[in-house]
N, C-alpha and C. Protein backbone atom coordinates (compact mmCIF):
# COMPACT_ATOMS: atom_id res chain seq x y z
N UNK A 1 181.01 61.79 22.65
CA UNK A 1 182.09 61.04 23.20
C UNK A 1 182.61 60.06 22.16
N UNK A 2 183.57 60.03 21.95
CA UNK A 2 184.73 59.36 20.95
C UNK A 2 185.34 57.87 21.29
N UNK A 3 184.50 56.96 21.66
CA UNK A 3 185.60 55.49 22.39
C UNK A 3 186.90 55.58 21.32
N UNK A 4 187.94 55.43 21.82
CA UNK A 4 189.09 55.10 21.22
C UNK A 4 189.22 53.62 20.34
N UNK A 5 189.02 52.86 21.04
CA UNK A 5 189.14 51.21 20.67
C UNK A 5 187.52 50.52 20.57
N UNK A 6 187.58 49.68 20.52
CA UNK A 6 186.32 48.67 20.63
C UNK A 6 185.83 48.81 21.85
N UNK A 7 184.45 48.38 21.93
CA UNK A 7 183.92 48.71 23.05
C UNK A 7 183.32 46.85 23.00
N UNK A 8 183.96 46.13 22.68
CA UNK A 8 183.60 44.81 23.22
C UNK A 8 183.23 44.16 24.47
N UNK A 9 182.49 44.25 24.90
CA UNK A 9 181.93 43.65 26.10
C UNK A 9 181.36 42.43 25.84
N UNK A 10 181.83 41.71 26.87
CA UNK A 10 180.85 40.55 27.24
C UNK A 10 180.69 40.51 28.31
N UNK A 11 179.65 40.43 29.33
CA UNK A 11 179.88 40.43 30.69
C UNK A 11 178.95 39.21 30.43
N UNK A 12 179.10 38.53 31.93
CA UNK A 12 177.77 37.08 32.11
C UNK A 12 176.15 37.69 31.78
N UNK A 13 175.97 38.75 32.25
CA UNK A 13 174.47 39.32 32.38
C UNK A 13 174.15 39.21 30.71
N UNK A 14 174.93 39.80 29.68
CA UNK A 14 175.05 39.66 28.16
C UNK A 14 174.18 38.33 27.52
N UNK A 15 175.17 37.17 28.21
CA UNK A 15 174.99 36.03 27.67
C UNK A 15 173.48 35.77 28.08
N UNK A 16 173.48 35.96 29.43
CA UNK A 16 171.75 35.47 29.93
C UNK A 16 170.70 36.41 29.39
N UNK A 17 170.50 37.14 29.12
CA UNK A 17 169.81 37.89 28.53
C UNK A 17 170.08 37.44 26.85
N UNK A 18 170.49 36.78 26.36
CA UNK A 18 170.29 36.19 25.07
C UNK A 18 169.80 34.98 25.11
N UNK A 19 170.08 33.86 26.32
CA UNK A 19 169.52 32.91 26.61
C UNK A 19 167.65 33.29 27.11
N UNK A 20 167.77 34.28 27.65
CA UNK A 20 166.76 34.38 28.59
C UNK A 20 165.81 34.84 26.74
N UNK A 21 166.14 35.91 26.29
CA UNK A 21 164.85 35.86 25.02
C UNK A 21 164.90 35.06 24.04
N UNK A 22 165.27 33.92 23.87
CA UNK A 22 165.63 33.30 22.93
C UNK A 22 164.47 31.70 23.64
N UNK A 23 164.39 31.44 24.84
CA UNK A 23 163.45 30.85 25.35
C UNK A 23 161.99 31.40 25.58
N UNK A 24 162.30 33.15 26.11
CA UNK A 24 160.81 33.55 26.24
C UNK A 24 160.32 33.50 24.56
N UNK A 25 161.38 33.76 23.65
CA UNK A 25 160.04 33.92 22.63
C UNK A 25 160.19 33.04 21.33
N UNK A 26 159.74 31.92 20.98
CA UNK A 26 159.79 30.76 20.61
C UNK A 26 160.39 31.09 18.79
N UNK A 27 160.16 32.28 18.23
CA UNK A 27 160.46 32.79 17.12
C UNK A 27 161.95 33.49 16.89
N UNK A 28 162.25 33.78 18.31
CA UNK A 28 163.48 34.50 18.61
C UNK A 28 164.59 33.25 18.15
N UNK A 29 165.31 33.11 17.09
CA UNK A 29 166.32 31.97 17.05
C UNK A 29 167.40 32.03 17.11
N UNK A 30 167.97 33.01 16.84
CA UNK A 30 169.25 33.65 17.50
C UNK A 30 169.30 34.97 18.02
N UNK A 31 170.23 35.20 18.78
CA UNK A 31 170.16 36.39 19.71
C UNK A 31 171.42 36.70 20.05
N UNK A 32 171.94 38.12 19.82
CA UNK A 32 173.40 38.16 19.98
C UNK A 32 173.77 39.93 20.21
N UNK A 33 174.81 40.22 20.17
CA UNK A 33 175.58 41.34 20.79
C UNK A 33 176.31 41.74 19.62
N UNK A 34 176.30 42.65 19.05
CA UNK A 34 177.65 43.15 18.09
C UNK A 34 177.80 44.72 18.91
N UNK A 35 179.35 44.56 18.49
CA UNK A 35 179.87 46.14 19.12
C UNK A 35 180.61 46.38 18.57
N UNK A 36 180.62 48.10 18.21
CA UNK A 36 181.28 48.53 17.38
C UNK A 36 182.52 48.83 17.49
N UNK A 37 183.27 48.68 16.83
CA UNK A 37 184.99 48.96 16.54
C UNK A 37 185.35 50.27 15.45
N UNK A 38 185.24 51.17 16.27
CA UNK A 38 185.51 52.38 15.08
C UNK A 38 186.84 52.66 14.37
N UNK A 39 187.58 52.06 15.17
CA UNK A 39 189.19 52.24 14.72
C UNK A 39 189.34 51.02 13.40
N UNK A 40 188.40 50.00 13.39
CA UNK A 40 188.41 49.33 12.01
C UNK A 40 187.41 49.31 11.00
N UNK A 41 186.22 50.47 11.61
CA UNK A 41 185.14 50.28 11.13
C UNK A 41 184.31 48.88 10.94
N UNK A 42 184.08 48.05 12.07
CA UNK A 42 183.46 46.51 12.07
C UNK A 42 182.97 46.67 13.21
N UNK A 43 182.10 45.71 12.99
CA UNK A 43 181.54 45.09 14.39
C UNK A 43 182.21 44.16 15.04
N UNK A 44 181.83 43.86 15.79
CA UNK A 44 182.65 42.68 16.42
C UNK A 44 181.66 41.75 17.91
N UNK A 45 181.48 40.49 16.96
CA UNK A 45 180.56 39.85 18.04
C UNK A 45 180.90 39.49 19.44
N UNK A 46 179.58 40.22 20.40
CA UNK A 46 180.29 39.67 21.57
C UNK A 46 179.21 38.53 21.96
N UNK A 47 178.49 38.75 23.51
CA UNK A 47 177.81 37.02 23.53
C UNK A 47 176.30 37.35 22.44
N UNK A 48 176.01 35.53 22.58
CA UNK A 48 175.00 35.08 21.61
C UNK A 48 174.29 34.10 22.07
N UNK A 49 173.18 34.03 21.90
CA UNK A 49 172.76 32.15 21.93
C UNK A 49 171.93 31.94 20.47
N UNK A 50 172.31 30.52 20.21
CA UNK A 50 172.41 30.19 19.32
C UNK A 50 172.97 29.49 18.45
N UNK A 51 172.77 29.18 17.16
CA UNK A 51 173.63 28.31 16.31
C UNK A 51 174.71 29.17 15.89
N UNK A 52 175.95 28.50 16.05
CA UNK A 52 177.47 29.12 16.00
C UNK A 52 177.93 30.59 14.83
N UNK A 53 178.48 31.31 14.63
CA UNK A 53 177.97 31.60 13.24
C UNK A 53 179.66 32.20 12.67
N UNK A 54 179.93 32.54 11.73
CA UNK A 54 180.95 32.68 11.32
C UNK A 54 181.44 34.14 10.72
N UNK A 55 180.11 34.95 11.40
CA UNK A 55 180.14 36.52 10.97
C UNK A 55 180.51 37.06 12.43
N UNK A 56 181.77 37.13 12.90
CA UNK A 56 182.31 37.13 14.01
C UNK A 56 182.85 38.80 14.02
N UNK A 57 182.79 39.34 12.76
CA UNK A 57 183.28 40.36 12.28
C UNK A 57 182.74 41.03 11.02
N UNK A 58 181.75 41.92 11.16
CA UNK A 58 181.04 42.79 10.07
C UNK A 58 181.59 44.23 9.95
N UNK A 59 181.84 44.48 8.57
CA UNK A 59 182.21 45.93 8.12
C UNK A 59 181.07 46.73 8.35
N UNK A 60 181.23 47.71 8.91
CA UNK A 60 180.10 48.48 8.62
C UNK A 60 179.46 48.53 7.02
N UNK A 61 178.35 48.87 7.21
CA UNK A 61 177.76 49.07 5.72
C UNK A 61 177.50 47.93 5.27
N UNK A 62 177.89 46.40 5.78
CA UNK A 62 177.71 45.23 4.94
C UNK A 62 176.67 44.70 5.92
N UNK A 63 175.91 44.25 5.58
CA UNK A 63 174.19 43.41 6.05
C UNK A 63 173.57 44.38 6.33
N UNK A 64 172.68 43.91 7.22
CA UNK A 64 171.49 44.74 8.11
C UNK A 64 172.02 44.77 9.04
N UNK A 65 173.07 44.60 10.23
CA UNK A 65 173.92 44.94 11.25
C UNK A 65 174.82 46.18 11.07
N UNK A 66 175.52 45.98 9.43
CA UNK A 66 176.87 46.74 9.07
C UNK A 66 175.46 48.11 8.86
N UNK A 67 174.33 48.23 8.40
CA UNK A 67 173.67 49.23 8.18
C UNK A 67 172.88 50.32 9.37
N UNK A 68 172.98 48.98 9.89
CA UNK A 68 172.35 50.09 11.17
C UNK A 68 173.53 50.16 12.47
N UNK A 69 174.65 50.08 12.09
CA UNK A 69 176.30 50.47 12.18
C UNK A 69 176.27 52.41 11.29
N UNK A 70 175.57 51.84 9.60
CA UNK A 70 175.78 53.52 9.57
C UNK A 70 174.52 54.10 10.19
N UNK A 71 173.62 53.74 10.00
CA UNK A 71 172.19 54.61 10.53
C UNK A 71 171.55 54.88 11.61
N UNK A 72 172.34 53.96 12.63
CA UNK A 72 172.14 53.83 14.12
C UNK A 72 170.15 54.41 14.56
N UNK A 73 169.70 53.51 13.72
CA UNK A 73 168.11 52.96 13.69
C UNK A 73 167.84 51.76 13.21
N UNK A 74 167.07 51.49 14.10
CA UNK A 74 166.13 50.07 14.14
C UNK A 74 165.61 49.79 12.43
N UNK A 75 166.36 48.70 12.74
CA UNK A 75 165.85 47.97 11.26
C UNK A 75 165.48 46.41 11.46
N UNK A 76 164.12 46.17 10.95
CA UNK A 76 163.31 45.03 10.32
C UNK A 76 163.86 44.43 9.35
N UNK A 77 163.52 43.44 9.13
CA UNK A 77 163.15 42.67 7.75
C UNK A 77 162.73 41.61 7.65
N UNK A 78 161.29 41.76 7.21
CA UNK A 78 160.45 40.33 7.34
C UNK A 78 160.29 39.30 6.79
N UNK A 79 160.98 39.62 5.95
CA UNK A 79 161.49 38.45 4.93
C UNK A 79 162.68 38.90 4.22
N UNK A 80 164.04 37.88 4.58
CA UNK A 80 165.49 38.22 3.78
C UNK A 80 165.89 37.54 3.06
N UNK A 81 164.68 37.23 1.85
CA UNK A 81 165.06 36.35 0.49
C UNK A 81 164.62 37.73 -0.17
N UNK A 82 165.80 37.93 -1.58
CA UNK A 82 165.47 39.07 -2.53
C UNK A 82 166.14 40.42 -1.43
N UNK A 83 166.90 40.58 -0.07
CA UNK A 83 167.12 41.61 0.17
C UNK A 83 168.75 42.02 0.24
N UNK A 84 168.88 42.82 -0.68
CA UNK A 84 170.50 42.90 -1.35
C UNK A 84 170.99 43.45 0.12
N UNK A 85 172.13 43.01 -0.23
CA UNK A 85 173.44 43.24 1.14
C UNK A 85 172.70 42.69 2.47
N UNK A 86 172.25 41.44 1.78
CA UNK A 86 171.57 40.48 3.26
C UNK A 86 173.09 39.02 3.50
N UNK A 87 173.36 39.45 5.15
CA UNK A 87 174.69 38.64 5.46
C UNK A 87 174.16 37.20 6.04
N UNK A 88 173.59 35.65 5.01
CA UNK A 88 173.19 35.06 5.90
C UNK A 88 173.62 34.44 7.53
N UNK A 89 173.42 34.55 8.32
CA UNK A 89 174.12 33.87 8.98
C UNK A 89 173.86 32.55 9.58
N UNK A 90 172.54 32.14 9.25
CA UNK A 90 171.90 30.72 8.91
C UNK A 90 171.26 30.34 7.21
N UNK A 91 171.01 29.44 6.87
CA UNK A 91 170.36 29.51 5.79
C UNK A 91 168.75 29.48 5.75
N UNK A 92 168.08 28.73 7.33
CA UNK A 92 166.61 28.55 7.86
C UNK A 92 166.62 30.12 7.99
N UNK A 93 167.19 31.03 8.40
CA UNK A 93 166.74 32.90 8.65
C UNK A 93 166.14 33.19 8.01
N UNK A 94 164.62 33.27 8.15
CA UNK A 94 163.70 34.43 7.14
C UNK A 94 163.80 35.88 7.22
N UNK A 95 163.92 36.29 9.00
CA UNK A 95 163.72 37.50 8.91
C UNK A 95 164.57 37.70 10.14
N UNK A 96 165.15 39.50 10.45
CA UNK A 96 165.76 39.75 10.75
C UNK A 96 165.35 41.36 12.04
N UNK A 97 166.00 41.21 13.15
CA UNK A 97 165.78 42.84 13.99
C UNK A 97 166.81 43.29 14.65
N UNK A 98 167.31 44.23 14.11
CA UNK A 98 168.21 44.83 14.62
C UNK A 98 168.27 45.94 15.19
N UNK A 99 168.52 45.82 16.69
CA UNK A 99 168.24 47.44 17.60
C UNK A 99 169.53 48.37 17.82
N UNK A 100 169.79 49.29 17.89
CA UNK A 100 171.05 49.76 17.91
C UNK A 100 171.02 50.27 19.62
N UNK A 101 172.11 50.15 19.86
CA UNK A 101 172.44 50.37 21.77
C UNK A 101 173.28 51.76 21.53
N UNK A 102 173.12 52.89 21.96
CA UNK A 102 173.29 53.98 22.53
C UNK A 102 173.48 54.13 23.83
N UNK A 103 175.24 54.73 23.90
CA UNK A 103 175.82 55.39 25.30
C UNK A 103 176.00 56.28 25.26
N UNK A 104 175.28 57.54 26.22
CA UNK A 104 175.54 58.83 25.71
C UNK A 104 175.66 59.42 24.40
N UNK A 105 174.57 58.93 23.81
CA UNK A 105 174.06 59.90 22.33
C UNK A 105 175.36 58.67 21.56
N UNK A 106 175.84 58.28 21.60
CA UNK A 106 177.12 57.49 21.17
C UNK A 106 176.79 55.60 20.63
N UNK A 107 176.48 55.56 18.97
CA UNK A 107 175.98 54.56 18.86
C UNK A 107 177.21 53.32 19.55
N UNK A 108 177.06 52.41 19.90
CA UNK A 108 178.13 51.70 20.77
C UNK A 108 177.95 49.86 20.46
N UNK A 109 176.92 49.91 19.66
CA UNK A 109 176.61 48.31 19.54
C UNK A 109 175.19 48.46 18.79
N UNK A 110 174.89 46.85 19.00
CA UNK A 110 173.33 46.71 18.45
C UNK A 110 172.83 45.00 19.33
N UNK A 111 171.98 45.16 19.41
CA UNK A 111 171.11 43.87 19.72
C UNK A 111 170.57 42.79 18.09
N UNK A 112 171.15 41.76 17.71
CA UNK A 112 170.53 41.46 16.35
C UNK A 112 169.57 40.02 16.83
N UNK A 113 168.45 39.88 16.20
CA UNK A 113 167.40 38.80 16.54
C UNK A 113 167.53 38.54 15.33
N UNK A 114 167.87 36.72 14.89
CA UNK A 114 167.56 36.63 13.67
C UNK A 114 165.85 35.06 13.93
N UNK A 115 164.97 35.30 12.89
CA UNK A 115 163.98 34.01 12.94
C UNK A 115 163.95 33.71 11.80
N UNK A 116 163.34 32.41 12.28
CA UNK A 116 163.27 31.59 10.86
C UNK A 116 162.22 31.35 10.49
N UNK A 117 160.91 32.25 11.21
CA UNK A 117 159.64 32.26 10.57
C UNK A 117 160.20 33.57 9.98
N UNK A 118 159.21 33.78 8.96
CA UNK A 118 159.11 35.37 8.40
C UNK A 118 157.80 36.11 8.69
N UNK A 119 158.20 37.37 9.16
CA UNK A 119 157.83 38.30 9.35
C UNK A 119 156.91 38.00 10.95
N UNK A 120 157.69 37.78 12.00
CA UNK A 120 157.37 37.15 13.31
C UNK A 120 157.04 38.72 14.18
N UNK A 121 158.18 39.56 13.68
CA UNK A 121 158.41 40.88 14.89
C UNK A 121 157.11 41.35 15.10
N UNK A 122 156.32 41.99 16.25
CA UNK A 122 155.44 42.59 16.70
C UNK A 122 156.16 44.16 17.58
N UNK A 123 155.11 45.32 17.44
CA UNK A 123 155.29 46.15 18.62
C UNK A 123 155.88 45.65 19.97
N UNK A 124 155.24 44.81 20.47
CA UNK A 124 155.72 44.56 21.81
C UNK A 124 157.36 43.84 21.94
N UNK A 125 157.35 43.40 21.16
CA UNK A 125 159.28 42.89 20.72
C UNK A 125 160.09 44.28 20.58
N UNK A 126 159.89 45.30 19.36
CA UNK A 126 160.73 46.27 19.57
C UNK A 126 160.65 46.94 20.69
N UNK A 127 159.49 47.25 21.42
CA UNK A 127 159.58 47.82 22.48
C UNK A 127 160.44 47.07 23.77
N UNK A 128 160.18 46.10 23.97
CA UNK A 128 161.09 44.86 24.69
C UNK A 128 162.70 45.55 24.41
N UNK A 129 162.88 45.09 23.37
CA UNK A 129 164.39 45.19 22.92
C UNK A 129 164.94 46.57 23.17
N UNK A 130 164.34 47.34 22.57
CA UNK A 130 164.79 48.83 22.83
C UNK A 130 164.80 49.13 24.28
N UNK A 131 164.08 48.36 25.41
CA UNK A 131 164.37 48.69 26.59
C UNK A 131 165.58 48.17 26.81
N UNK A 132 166.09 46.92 26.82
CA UNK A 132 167.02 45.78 27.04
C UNK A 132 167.94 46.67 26.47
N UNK A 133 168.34 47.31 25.33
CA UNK A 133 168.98 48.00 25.14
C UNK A 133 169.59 49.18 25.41
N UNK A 134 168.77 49.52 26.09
CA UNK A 134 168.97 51.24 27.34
C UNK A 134 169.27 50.59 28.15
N UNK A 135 168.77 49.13 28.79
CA UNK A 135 169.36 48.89 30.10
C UNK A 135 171.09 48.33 29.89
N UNK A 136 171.25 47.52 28.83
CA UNK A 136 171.89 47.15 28.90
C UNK A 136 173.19 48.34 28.81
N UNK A 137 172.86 49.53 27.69
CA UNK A 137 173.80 50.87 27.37
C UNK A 137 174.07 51.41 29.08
N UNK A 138 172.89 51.30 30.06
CA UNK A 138 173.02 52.06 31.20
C UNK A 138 173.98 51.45 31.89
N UNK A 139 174.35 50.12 31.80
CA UNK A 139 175.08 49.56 32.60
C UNK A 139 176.60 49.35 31.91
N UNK A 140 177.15 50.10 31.12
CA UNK A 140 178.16 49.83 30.56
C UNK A 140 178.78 51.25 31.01
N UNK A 141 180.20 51.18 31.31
CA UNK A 141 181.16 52.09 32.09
C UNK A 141 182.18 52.30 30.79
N UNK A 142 181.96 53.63 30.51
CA UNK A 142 183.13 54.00 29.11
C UNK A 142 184.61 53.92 29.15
């Protein structure tokens, strides 16, 4: 399936569910929504919690968001000092998780966690996220 335009969503449930892991897990320091825009090739941020940020708009291919934009797989990084085509979007960010959201086989967004400890992520976080992420893909109407 082909979305024509952006698939920008924000619905309220979005926002609370960034609030809501960003309190359960004390390492979690920002938490946010990007969705993809194929007609410009970018992302495009939808909700977040967190400190404000000014990457409101990523090319594909540029950071660890724009990459797993091309690779539509889960990408780490446990420490993002020394990691080329790293987009800060705080300067405290050590490390970085990015889940990609799938609608119908159709990459459609990503979930991005950034912390400012390094190397915080555990099994039980990607597994977390990757659910949140099916739920959240299940509830989106093309």
């Amino acid at each position: 399936m082909k979305y024509k335009k952006s698939i920008k969503i924000n619905k309220p449930k979005h926002k609370e569910i960034c609030d809501s892991l960003r309190l359960q897990k004390s390492y979690f320091d920002w938490v946010g929504f990007y969705w993809m825009n194929d007609v410009n090739q970018t992302l495009e941020l939808g909700a977040f919690s967190g400190s404000i940020t000014e990457h409101t708009t990523i090319p594909y291919g540029k950071g660890i968001c724009g990459q797993v934009a091309l690779s539509g797989e889960m990408i780490e990084v446990p420490n993002v000092c020394g990691v080329n085509n790293y987009i800060a979007c705080s300067l405290e960010t050590n490390s970085e998780l990015v889940v990609p959201i799938f609608k119908n086989e159709k990459l459609i967004g990503q979930l991005d966690i950034d912390s400012y400890s390094k190397n915080p992520f555990n099994a039980k976080d990607k597994v977390l996220l990757e659910r949140i992420c099916k739920s959240v893909a299940d509830d989106i109407i093309p």
